[in-house]
PDB file of N, CA and C in Angstrom:
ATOM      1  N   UNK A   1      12.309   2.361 -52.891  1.00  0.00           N
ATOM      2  CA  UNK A   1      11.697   1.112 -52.453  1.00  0.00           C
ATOM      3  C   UNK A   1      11.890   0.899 -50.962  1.00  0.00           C
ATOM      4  N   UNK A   2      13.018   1.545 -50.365  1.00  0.00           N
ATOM      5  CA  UNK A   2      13.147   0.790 -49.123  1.00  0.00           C
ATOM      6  C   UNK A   2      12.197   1.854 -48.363  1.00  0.00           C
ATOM      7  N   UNK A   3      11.894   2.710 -48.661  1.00  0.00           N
ATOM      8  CA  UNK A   3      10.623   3.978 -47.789  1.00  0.00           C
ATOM      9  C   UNK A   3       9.310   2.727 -47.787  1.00  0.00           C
ATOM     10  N   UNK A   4       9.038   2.176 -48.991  1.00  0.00           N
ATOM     11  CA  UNK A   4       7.966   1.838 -48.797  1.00  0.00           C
ATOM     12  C   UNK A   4       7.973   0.320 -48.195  1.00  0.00           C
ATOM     13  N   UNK A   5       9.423  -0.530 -47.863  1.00  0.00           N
ATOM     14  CA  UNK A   5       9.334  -1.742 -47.191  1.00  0.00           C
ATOM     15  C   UNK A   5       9.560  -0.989 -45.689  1.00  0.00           C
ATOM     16  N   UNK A   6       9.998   0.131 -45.285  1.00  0.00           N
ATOM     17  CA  UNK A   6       9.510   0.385 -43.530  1.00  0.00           C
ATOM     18  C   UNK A   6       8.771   0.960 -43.048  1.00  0.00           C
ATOM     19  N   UNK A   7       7.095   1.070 -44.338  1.00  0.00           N
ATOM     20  CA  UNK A   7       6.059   1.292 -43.268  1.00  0.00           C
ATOM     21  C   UNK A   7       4.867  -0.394 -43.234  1.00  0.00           C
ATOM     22  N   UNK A   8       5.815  -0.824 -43.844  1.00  0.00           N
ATOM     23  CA  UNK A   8       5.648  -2.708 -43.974  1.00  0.00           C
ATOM     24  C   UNK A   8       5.661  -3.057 -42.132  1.00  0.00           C
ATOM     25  N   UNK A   9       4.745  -3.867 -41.656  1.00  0.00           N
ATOM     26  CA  UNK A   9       4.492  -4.619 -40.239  1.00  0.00           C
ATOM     27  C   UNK A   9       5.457  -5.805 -40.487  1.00  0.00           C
ATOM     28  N   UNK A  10       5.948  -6.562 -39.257  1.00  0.00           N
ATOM     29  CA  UNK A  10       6.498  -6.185 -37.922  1.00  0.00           C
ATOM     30  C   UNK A  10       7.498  -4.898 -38.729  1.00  0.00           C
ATOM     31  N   UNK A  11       7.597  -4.131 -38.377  1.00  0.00           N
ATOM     32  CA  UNK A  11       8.574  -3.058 -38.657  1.00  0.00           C
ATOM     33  C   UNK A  11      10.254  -3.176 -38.226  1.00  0.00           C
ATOM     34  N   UNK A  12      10.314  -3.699 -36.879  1.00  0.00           N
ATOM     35  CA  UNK A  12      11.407  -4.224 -36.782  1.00  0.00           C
ATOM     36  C   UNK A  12      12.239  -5.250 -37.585  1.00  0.00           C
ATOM     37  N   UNK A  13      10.964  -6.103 -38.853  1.00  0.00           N
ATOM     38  CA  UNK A  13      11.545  -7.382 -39.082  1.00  0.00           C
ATOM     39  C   UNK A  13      11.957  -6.661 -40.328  1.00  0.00           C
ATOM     40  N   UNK A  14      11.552  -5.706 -40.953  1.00  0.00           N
ATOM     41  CA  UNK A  14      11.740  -4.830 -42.484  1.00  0.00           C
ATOM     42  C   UNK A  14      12.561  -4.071 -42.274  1.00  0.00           C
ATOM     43  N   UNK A  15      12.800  -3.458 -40.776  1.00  0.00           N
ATOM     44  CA  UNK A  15      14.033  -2.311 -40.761  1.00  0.00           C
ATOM     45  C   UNK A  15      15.292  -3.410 -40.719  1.00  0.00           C
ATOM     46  N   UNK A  16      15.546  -4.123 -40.400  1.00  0.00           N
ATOM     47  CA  UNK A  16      16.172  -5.267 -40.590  1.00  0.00           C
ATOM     48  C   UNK A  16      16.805  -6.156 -42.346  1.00  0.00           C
ATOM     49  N   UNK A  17      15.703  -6.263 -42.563  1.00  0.00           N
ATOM     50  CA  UNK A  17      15.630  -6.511 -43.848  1.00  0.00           C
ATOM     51  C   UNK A  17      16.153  -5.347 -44.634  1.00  0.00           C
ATOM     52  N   UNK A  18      15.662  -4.200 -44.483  1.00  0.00           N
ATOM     53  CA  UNK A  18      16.610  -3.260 -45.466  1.00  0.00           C
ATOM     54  C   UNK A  18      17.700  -2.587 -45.451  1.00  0.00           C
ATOM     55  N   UNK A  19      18.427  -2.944 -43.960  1.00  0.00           N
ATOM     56  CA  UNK A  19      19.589  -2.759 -43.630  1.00  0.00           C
ATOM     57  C   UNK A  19      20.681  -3.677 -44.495  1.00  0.00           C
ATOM     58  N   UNK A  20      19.878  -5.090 -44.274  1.00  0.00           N
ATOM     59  CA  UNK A  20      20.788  -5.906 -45.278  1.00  0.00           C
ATOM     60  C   UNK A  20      20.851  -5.886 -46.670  1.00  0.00           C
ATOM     61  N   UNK A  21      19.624  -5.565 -47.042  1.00  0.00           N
ATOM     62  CA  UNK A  21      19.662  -4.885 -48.646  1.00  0.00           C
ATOM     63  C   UNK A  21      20.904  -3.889 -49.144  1.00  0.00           C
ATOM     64  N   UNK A  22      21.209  -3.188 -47.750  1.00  0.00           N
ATOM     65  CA  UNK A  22      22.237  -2.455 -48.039  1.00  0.00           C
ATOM     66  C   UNK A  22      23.629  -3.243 -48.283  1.00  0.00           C
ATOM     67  N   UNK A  23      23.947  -4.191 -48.082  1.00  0.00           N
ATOM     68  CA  UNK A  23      25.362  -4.764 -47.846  1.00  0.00           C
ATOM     69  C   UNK A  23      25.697  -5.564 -48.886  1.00  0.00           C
ATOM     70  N   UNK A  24      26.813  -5.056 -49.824  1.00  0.00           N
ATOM     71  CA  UNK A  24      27.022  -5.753 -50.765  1.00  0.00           C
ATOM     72  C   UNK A  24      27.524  -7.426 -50.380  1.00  0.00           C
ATOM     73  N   UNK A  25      27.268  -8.007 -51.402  1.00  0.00           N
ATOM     74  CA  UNK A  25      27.320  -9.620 -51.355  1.00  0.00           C
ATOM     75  C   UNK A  25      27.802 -10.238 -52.314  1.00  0.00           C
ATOM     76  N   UNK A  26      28.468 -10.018 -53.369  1.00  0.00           N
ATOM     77  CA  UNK A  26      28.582 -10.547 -54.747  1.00  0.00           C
ATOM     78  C   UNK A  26      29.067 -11.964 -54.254  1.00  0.00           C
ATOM     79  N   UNK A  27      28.790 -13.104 -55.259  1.00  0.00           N
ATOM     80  CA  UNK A  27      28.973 -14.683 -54.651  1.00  0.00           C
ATOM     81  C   UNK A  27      30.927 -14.615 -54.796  1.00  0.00           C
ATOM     82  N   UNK A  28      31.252 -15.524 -53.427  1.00  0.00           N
ATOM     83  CA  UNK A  28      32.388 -15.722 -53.163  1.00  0.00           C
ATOM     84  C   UNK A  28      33.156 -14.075 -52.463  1.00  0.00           C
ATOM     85  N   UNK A  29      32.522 -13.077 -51.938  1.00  0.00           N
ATOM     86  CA  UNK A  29      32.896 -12.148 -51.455  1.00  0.00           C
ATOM     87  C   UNK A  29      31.530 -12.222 -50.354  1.00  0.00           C
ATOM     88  N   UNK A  30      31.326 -12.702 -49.518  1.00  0.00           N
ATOM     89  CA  UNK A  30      30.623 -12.171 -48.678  1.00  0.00           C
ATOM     90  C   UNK A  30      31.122 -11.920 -47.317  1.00  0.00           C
ATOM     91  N   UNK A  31      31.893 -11.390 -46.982  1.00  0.00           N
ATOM     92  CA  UNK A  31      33.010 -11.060 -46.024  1.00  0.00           C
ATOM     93  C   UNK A  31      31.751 -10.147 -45.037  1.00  0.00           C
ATOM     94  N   UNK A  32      31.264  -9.384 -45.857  1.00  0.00           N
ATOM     95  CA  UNK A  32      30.876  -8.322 -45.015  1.00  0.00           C
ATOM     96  C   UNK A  32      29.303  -8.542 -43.925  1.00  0.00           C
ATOM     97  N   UNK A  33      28.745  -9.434 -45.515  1.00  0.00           N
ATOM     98  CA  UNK A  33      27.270  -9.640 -44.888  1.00  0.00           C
ATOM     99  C   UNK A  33      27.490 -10.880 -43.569  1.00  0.00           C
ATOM    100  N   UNK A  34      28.455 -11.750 -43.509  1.00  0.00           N
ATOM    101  CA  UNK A  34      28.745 -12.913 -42.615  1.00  0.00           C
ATOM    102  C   UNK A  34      29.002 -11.581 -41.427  1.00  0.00           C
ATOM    103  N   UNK A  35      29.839 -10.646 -41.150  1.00  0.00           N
ATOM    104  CA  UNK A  35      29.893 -10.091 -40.280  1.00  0.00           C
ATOM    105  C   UNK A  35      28.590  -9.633 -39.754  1.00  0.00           C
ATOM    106  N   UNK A  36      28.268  -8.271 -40.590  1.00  0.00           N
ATOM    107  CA  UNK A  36      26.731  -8.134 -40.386  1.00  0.00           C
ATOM    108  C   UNK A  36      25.842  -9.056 -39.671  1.00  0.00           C
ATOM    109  N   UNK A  37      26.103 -10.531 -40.230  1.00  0.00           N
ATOM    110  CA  UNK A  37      24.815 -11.309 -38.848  1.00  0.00           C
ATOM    111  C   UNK A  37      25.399 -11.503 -37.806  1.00  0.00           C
ATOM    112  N   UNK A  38      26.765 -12.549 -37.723  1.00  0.00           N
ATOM    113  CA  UNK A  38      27.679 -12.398 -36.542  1.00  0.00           C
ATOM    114  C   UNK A  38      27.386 -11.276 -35.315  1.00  0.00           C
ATOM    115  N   UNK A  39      27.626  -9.935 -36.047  1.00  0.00           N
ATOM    116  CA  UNK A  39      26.858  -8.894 -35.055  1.00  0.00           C
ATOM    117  C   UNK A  39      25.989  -8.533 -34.485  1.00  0.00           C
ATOM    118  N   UNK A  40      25.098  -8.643 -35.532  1.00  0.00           N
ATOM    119  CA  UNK A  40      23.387  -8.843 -35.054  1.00  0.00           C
ATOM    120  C   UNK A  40      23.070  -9.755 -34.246  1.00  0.00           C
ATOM    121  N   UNK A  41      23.822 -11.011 -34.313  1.00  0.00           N
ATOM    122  CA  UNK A  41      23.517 -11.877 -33.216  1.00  0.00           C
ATOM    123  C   UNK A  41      24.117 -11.678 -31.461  1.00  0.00           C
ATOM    124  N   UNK A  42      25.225 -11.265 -32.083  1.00  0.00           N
ATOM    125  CA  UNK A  42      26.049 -10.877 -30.680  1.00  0.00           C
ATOM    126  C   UNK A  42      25.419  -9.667 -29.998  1.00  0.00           C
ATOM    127  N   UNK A  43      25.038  -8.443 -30.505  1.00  0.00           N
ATOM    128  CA  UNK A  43      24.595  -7.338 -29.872  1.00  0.00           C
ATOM    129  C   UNK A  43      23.215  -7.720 -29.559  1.00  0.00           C
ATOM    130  N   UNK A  44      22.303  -9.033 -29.621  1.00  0.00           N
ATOM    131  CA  UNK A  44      20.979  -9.407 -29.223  1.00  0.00           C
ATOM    132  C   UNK A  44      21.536 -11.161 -27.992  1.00  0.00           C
ATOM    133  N   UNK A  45      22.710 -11.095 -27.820  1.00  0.00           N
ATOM    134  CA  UNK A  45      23.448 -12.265 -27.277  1.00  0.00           C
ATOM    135  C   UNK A  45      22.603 -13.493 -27.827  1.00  0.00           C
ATOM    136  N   UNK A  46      22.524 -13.268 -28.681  1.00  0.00           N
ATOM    137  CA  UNK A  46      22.372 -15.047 -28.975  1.00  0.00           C
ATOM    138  C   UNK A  46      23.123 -15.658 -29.843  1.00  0.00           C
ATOM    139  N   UNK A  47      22.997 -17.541 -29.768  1.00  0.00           N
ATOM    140  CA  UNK A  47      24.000 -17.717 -29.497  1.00  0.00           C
ATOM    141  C   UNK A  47      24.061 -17.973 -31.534  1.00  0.00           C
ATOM    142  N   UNK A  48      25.420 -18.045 -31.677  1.00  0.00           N
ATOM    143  CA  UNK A  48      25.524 -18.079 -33.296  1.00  0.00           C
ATOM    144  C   UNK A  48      26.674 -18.935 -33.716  1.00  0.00           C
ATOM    145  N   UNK A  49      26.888 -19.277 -34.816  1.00  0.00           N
ATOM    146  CA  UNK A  49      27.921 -19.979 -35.513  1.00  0.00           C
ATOM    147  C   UNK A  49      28.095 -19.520 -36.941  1.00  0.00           C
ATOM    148  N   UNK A  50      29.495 -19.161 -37.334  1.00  0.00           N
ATOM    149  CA  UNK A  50      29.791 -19.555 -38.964  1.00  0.00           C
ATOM    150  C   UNK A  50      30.402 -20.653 -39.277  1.00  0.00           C
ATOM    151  N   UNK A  51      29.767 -21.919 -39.973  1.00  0.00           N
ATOM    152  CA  UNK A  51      30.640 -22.883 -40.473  1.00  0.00           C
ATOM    153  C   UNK A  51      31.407 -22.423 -41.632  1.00  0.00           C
ATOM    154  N   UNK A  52      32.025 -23.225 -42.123  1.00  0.00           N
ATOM    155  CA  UNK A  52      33.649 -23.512 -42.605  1.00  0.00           C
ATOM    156  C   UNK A  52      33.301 -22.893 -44.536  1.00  0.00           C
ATOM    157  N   UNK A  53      31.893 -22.879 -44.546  1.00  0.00           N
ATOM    158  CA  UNK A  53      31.796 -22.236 -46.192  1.00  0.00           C
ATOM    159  C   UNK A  53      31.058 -21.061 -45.965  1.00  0.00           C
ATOM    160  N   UNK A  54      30.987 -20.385 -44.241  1.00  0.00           N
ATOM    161  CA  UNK A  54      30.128 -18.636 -44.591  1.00  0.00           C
ATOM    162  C   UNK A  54      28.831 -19.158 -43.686  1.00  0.00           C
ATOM    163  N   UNK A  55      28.080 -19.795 -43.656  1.00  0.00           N
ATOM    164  CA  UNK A  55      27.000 -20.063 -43.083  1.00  0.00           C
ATOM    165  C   UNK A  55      26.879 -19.432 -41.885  1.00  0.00           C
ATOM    166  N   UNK A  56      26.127 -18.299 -41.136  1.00  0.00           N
ATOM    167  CA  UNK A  56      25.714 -17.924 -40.202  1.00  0.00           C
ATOM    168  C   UNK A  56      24.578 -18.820 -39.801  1.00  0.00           C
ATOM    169  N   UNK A  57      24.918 -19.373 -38.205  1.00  0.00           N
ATOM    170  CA  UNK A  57      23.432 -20.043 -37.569  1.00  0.00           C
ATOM    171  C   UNK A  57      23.474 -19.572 -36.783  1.00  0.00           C
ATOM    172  N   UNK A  58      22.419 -18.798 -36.200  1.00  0.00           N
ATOM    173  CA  UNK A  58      21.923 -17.968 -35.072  1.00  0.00           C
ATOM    174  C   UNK A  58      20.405 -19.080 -34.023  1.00  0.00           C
ATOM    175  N   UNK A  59      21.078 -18.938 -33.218  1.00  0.00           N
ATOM    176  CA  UNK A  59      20.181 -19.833 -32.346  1.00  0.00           C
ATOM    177  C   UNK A  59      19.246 -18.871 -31.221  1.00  0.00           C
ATOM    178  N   UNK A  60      17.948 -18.941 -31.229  1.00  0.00           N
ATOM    179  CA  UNK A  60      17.171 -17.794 -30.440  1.00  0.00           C
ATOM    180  C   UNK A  60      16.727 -19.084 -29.509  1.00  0.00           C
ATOM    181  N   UNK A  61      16.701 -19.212 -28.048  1.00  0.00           N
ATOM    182  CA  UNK A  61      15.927 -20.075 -27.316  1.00  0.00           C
ATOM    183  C   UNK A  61      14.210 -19.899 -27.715  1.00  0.00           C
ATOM    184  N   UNK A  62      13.312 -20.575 -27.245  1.00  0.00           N
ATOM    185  CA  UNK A  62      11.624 -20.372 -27.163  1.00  0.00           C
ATOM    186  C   UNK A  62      11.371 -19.302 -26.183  1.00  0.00           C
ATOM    187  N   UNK A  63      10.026 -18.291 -26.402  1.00  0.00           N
ATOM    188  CA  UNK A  63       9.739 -17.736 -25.684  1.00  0.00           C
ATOM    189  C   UNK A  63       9.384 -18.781 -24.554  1.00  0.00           C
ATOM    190  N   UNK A  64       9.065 -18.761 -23.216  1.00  0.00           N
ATOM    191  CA  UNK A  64       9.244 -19.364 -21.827  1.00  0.00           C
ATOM    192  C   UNK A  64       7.511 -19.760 -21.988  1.00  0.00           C
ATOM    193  N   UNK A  65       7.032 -21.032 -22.131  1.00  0.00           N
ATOM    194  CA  UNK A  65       5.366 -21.433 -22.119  1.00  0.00           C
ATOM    195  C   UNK A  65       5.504 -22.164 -23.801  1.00  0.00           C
ATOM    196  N   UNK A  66       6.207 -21.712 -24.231  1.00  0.00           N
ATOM    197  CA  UNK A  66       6.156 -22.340 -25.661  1.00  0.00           C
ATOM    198  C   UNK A  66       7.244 -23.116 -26.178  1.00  0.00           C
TER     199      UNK A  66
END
């Protein structure tokens, strides 16, 4: 399945998507996937937060005209 979600458009947004498909998550263990965005946000510098129950918020500014 994941061959056929990365010849799926925007391609970047599916190679993405099936990276996280990869990361286990079972409820009350998500240690790993909270990292996983944490990172993703930091290696694209924007700016992010985990609140106090796991919540990743990733903040992207507007493209510049919009």
């Amino acid at each position: 399945m994941n061959e056929e979600l990365l010849k799926l458009e925007p391609k970047e947004v599916w190679k993405n998507f099936v990276e996280l498909t990869k990361i286990p998550r079972p409820s009350k263990k998500e240690a790993q996937i909270i990292k996983f965005m944490e990172n993703w946000a930091e290696e694209r510098g924007l700016e992010h937060l985990t609140d106090e129950i796991g919540n990743v918020i990733v903040k992207k500014p507007a493209t510049k005209g919009y």
